[in-house]
C-alpha atoms as a PDB file:
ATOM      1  CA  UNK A   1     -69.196  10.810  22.459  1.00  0.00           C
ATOM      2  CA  UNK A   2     -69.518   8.690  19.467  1.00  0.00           C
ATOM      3  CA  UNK A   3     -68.680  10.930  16.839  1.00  0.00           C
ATOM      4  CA  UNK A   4     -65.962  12.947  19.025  1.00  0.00           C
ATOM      5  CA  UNK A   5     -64.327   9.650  19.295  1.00  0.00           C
ATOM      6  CA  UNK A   6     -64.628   9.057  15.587  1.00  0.00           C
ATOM      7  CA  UNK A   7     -62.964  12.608  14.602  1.00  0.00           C
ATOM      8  CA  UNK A   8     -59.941  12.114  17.268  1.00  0.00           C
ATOM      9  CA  UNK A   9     -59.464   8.720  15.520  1.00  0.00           C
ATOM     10  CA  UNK A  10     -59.395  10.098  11.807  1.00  0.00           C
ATOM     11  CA  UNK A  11     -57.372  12.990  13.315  1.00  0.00           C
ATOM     12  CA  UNK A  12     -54.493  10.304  14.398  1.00  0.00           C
ATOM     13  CA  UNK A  13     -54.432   8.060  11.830  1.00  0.00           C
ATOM     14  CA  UNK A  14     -53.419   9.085   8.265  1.00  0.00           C
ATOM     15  CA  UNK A  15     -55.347   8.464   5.259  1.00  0.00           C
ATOM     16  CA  UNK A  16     -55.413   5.315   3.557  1.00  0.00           C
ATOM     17  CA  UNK A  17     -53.935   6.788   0.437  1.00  0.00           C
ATOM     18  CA  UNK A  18     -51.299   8.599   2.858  1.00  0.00           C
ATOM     19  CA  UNK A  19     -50.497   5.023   4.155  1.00  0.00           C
ATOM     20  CA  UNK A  20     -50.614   3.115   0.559  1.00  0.00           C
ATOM     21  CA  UNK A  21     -47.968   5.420  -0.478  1.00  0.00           C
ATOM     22  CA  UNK A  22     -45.809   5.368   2.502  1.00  0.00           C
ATOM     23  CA  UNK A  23     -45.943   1.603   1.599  1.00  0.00           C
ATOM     24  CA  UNK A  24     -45.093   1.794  -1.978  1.00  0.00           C
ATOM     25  CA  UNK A  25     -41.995   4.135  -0.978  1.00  0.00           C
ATOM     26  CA  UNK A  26     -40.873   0.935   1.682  1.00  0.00           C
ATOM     27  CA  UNK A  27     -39.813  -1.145  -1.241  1.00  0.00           C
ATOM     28  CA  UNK A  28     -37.937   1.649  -3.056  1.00  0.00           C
ATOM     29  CA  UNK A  29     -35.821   2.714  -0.040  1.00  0.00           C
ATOM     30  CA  UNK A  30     -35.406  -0.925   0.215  1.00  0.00           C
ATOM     31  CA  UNK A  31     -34.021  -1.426  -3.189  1.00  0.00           C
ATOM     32  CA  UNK A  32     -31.743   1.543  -2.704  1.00  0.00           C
ATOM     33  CA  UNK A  33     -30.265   0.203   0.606  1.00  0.00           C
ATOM     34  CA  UNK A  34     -29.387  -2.728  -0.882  1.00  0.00           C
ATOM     35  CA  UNK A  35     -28.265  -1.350  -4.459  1.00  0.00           C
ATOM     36  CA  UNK A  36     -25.902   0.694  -2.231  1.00  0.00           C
ATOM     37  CA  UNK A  37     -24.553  -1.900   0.135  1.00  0.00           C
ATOM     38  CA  UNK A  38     -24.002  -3.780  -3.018  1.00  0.00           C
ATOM     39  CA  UNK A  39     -21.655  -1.444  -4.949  1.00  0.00           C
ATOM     40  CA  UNK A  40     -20.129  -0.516  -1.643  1.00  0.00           C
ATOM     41  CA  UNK A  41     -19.233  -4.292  -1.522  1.00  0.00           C
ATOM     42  CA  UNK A  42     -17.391  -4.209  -5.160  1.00  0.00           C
ATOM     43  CA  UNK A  43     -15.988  -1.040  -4.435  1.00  0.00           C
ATOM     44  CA  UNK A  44     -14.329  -2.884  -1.561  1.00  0.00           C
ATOM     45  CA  UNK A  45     -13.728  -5.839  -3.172  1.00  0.00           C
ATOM     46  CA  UNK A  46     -11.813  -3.895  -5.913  1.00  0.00           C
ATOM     47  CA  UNK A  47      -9.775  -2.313  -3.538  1.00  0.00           C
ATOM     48  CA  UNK A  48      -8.801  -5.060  -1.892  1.00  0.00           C
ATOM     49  CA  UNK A  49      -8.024  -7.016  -5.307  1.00  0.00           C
ATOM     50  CA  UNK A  50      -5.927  -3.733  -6.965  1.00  0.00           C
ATOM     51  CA  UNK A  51      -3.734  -3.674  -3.092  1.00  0.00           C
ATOM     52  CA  UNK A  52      -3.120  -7.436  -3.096  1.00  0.00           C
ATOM     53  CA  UNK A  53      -2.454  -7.702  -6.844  1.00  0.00           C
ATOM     54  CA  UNK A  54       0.316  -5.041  -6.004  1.00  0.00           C
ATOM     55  CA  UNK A  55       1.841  -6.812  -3.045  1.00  0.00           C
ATOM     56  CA  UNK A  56       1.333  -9.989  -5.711  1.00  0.00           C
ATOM     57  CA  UNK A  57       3.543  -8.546  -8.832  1.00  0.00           C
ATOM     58  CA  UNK A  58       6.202  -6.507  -6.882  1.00  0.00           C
ATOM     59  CA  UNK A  59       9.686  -7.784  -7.445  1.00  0.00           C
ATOM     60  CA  UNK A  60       9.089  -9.442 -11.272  1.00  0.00           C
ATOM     61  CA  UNK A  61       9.695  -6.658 -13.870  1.00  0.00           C
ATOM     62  CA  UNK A  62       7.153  -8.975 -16.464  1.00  0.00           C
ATOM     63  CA  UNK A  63       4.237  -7.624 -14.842  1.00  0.00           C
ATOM     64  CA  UNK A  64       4.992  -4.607 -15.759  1.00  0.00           C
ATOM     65  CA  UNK A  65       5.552  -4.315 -19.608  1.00  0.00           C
ATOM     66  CA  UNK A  66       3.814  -2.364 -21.676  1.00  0.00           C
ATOM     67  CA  UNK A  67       0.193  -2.934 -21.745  1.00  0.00           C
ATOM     68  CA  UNK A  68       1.099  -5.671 -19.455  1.00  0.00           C
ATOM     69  CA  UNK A  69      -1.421  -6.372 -15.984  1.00  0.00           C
ATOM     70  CA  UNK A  70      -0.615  -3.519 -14.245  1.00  0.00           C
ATOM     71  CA  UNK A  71      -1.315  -0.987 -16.626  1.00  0.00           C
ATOM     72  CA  UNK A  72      -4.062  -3.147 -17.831  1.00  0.00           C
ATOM     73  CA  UNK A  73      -5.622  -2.585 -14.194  1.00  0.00           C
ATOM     74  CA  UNK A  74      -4.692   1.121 -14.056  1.00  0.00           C
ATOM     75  CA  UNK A  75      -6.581   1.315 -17.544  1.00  0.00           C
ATOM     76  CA  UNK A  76      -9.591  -0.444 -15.988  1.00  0.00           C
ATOM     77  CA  UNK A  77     -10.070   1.627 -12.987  1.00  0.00           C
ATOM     78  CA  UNK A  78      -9.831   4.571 -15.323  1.00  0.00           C
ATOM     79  CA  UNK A  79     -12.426   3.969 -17.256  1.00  0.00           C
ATOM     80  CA  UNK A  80     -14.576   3.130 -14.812  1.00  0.00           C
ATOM     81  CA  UNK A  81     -14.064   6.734 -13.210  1.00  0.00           C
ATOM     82  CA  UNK A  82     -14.736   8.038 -16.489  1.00  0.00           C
ATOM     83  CA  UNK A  83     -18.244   6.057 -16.169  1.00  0.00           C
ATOM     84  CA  UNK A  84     -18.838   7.030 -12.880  1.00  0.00           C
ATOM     85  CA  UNK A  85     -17.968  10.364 -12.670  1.00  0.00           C
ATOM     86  CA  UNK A  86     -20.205  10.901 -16.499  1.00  0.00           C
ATOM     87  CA  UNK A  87     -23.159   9.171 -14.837  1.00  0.00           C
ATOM     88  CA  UNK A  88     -22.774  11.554 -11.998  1.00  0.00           C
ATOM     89  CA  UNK A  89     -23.083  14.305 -13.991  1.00  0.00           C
ATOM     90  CA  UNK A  90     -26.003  13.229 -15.865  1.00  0.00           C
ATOM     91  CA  UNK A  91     -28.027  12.855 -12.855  1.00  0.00           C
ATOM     92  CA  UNK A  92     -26.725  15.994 -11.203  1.00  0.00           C
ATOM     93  CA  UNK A  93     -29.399  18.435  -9.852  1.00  0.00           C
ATOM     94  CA  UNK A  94     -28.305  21.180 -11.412  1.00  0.00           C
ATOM     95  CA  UNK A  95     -26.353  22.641 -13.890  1.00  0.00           C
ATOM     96  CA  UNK A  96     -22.789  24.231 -12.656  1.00  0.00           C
ATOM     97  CA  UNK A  97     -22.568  20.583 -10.711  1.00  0.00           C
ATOM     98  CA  UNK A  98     -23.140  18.855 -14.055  1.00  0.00           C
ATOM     99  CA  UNK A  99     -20.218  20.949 -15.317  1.00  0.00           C
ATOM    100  CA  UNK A 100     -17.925  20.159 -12.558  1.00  0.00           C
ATOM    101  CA  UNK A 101     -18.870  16.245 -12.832  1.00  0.00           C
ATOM    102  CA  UNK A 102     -18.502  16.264 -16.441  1.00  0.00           C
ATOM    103  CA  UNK A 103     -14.793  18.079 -16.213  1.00  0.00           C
ATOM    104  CA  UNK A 104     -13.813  14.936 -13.693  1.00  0.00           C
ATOM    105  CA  UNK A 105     -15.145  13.093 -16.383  1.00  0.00           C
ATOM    106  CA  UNK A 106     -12.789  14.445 -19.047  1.00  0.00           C
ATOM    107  CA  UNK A 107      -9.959  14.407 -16.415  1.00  0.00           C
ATOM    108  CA  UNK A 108     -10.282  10.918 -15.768  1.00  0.00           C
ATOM    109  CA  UNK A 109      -9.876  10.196 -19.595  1.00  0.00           C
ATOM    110  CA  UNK A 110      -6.760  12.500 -20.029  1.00  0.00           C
ATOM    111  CA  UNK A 111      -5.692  10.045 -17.700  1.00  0.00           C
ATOM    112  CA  UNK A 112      -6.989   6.594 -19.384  1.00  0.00           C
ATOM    113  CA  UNK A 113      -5.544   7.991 -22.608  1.00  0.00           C
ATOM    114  CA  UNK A 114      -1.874   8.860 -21.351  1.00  0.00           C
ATOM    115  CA  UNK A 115      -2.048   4.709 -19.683  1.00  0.00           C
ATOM    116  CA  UNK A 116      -3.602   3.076 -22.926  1.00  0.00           C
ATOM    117  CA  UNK A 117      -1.548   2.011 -25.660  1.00  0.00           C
ATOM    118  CA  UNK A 118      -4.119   0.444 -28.347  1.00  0.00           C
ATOM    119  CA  UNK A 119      -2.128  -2.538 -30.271  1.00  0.00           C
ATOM    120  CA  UNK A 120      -3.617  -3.170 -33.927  1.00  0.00           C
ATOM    121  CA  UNK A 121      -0.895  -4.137 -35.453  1.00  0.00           C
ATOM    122  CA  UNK A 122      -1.837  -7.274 -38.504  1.00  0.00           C
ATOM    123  CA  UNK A 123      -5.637  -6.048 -38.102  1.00  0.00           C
ATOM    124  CA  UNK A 124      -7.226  -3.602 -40.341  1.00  0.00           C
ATOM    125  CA  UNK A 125      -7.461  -1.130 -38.105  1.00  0.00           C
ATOM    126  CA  UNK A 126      -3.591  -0.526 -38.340  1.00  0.00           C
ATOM    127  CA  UNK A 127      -3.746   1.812 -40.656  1.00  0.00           C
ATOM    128  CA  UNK A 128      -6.099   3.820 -39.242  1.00  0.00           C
ATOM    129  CA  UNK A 129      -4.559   3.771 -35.712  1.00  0.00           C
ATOM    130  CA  UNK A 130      -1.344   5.149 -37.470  1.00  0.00           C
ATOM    131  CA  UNK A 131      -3.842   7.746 -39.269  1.00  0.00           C
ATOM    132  CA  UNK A 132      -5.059   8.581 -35.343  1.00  0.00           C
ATOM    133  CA  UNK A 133      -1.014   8.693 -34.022  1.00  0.00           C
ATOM    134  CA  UNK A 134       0.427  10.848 -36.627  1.00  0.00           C
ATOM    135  CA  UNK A 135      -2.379  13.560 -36.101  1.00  0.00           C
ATOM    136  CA  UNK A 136      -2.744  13.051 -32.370  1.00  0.00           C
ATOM    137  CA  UNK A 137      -6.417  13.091 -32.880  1.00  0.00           C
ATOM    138  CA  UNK A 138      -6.922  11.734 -29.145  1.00  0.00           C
ATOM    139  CA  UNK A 139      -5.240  14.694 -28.366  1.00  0.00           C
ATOM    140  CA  UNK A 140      -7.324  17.302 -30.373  1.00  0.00           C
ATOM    141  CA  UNK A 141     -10.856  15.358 -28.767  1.00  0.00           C
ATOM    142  CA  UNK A 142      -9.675  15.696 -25.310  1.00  0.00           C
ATOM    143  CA  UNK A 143      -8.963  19.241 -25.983  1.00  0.00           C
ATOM    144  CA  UNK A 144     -12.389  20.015 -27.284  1.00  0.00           C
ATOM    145  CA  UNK A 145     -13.677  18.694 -24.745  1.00  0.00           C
ATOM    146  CA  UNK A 146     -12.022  20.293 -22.261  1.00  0.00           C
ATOM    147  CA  UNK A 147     -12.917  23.872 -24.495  1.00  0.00           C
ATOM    148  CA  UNK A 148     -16.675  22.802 -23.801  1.00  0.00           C
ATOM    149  CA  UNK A 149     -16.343  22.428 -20.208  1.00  0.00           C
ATOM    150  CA  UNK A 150     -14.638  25.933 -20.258  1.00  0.00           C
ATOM    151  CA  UNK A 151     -17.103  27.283 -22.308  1.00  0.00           C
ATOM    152  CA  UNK A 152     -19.725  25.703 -20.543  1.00  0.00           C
ATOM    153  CA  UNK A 153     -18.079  26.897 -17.303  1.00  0.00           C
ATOM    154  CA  UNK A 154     -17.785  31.157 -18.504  1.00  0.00           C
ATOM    155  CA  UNK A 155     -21.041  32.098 -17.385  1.00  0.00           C
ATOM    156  CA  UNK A 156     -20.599  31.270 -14.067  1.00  0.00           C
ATOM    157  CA  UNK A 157     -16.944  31.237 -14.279  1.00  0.00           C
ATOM    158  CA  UNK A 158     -16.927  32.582 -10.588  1.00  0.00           C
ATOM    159  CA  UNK A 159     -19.295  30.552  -9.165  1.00  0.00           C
ATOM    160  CA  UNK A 160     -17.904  27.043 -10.697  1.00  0.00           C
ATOM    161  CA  UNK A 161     -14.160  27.636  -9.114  1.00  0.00           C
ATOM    162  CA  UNK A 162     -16.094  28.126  -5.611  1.00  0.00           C
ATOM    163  CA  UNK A 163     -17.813  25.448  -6.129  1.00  0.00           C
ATOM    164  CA  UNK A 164     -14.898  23.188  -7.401  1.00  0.00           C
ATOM    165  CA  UNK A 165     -12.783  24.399  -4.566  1.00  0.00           C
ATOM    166  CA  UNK A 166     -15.515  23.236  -1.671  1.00  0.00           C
ATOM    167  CA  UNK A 167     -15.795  20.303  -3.586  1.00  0.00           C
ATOM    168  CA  UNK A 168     -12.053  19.544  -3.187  1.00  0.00           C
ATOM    169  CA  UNK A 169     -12.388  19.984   0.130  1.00  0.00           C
ATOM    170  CA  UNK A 170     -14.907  16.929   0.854  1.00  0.00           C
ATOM    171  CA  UNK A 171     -13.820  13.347   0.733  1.00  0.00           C
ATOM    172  CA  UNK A 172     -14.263  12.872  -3.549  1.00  0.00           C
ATOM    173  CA  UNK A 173     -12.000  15.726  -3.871  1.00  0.00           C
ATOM    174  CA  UNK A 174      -9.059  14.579  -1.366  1.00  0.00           C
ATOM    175  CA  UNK A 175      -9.194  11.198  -3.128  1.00  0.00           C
ATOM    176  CA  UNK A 176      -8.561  13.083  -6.168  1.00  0.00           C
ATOM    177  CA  UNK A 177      -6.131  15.049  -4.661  1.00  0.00           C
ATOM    178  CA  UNK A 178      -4.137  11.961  -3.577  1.00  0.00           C
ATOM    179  CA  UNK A 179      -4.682  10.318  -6.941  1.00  0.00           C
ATOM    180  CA  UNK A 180      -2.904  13.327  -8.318  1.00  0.00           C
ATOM    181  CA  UNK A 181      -0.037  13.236  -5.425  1.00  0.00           C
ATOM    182  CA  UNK A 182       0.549   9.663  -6.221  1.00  0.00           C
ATOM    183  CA  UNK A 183       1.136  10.322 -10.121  1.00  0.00           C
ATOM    184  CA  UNK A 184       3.514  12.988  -9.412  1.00  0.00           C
ATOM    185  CA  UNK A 185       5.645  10.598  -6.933  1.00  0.00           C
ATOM    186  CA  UNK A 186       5.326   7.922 -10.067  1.00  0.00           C
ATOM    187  CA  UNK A 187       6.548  10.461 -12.073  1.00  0.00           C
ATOM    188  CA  UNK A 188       9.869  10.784 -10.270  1.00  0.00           C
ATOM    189  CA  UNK A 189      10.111   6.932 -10.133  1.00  0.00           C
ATOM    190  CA  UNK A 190      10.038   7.009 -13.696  1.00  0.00           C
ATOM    191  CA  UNK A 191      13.089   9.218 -14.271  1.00  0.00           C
ATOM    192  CA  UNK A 192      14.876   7.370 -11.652  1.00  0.00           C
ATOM    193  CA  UNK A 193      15.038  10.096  -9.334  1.00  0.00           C
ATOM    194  CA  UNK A 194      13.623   7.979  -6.458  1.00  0.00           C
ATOM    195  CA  UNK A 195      15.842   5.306  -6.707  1.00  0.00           C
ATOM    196  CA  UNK A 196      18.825   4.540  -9.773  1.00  0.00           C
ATOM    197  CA  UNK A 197      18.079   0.345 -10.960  1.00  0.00           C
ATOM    198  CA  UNK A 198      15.854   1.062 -13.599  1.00  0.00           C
ATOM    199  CA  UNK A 199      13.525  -2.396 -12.837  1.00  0.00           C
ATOM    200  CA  UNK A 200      13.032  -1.609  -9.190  1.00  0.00           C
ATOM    201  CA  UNK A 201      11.708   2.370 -10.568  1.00  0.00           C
ATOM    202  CA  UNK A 202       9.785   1.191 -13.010  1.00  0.00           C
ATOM    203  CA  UNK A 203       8.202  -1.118 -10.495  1.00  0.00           C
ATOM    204  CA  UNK A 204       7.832   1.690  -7.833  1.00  0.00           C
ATOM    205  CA  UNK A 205       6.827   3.674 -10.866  1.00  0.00           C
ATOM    206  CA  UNK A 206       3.633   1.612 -11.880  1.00  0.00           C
ATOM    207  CA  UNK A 207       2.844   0.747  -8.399  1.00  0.00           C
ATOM    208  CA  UNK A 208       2.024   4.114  -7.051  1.00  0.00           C
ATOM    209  CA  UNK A 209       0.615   4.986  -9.999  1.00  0.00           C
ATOM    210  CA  UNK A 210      -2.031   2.258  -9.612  1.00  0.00           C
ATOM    211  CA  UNK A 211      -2.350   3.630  -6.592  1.00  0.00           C
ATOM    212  CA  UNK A 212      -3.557   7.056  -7.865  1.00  0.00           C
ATOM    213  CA  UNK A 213      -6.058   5.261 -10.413  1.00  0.00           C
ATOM    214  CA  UNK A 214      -7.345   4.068  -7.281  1.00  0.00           C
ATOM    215  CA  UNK A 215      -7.857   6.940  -5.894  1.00  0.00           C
ATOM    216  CA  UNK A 216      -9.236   8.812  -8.814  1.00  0.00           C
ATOM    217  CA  UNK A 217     -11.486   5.704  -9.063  1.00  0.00           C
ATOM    218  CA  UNK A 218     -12.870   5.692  -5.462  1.00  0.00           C
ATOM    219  CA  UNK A 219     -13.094   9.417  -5.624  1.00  0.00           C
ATOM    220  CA  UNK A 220     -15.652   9.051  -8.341  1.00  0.00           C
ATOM    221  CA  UNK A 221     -17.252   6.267  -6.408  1.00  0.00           C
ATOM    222  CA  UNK A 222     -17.811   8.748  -3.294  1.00  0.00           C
ATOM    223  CA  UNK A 223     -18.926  11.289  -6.169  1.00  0.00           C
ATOM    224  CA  UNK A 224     -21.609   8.928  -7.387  1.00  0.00           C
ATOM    225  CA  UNK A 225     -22.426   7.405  -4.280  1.00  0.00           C
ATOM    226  CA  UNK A 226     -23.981  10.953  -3.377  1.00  0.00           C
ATOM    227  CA  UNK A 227     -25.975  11.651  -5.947  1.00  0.00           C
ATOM    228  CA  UNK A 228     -27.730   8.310  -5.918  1.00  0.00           C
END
């Protein structure tokens, strides 16, 4: 009876080592709840900062010079979709996902680089940034680039436009989608289609487009959110 009631037993229970490790995994998961609650938190809290700074500025045209706060916040959220979306493609499982991450990458920073207008003028970096203007040289990087990706993408040239196109259809890829929307609308503001006064479109103009940065930023929130 003894040793029947010995071999149920080790039957039941798991191992020690079985249990040590099940405990070494309970701070990990632990960590990674609260890393994640975390940046959900400052995801929110940027949100809610970007909407109210909007509802804040609307109605005086100084806000909205060049370079001025609200591009300086479209800028921002730009670059950190840039970050996001690179990171997420760095720690992508496999390959034609890293491709497809690191595309939304470079599409974020077409974007950052049509909103940012560097100022070096009286440093001695003016020259240089003139150098960089006259040859559009941000515009030959972001086009090789986006010639890598391609490349990159020609193998499975099939297989990456599926895969792009189910992506679209999950909640990173209608963020983007809206992001995009948004632009376009700004766009129209900005050639005073919307409405004529050219203070009240330029206002419209910069407000929706901080709206798409948003978008394009919380889409590659979502995006890296997944993979983590």
């Amino acid at each position: 009876m003894g040793l029947g009631y010995r071999a149920g037993r080790s039957r039941a229970e798991p191992s020690l080592s079985a249990r040590g490790h099940a405990v070494a995994a309970q701070p990990a998961a632990s960590g990674l709840t609260i890393s994640r609650r975390l940046a959900d938190w400052l995801a929110g809290m940027i949100v809610v900062a970007v909407l109210v700074q909007l509802a804040i500025c609307f109605g005086d045209i100084s806000y909205y010079d060049e370079n001025g706060q609200i591009e300086l916040g479209q800028c921002a959220l730009l670059l950190l979709a840039v970050g996001l979306f690179f990171w997420a493609a760095v720690k992508a499982a496999d390959r034609l996902t890293a491709v497809r991450l690191f595309a939304l990458s470079i599409f974020a920073l077409t974007f950052l680089f049509r909103e940012a207008e560097i100022e070096m003028e009286g440093t001695r970096f003016a020259s240089y940034l003139a150098i960089a203007e006259t040859y559009r040289l941000k515009y030959v990087f972001l086009g090789l680039l986006w010639l890598s990706v391609f490349a990159a993408s020609l193998k499975n040239l099939r297989e990456s436009i599926v895969s792009g196109w189910r992506w679209l259809m999950t909640a990173p890829g209608k963020a983007l989608l809206a992001g995009i929307a948004f632009y376009l609308v700004g766009d129209l503001s900005e050639k005073n289609i919307v409405v004529a006064a050219h203070d009240l479109g330029v206002m419209i103009e910069e407000n929706v487009e901080s709206l798409g940065t948003l978008a394009i930023f919380l889409s590659s929130f979502l995006t890296s959110r997944r993979l983590s």
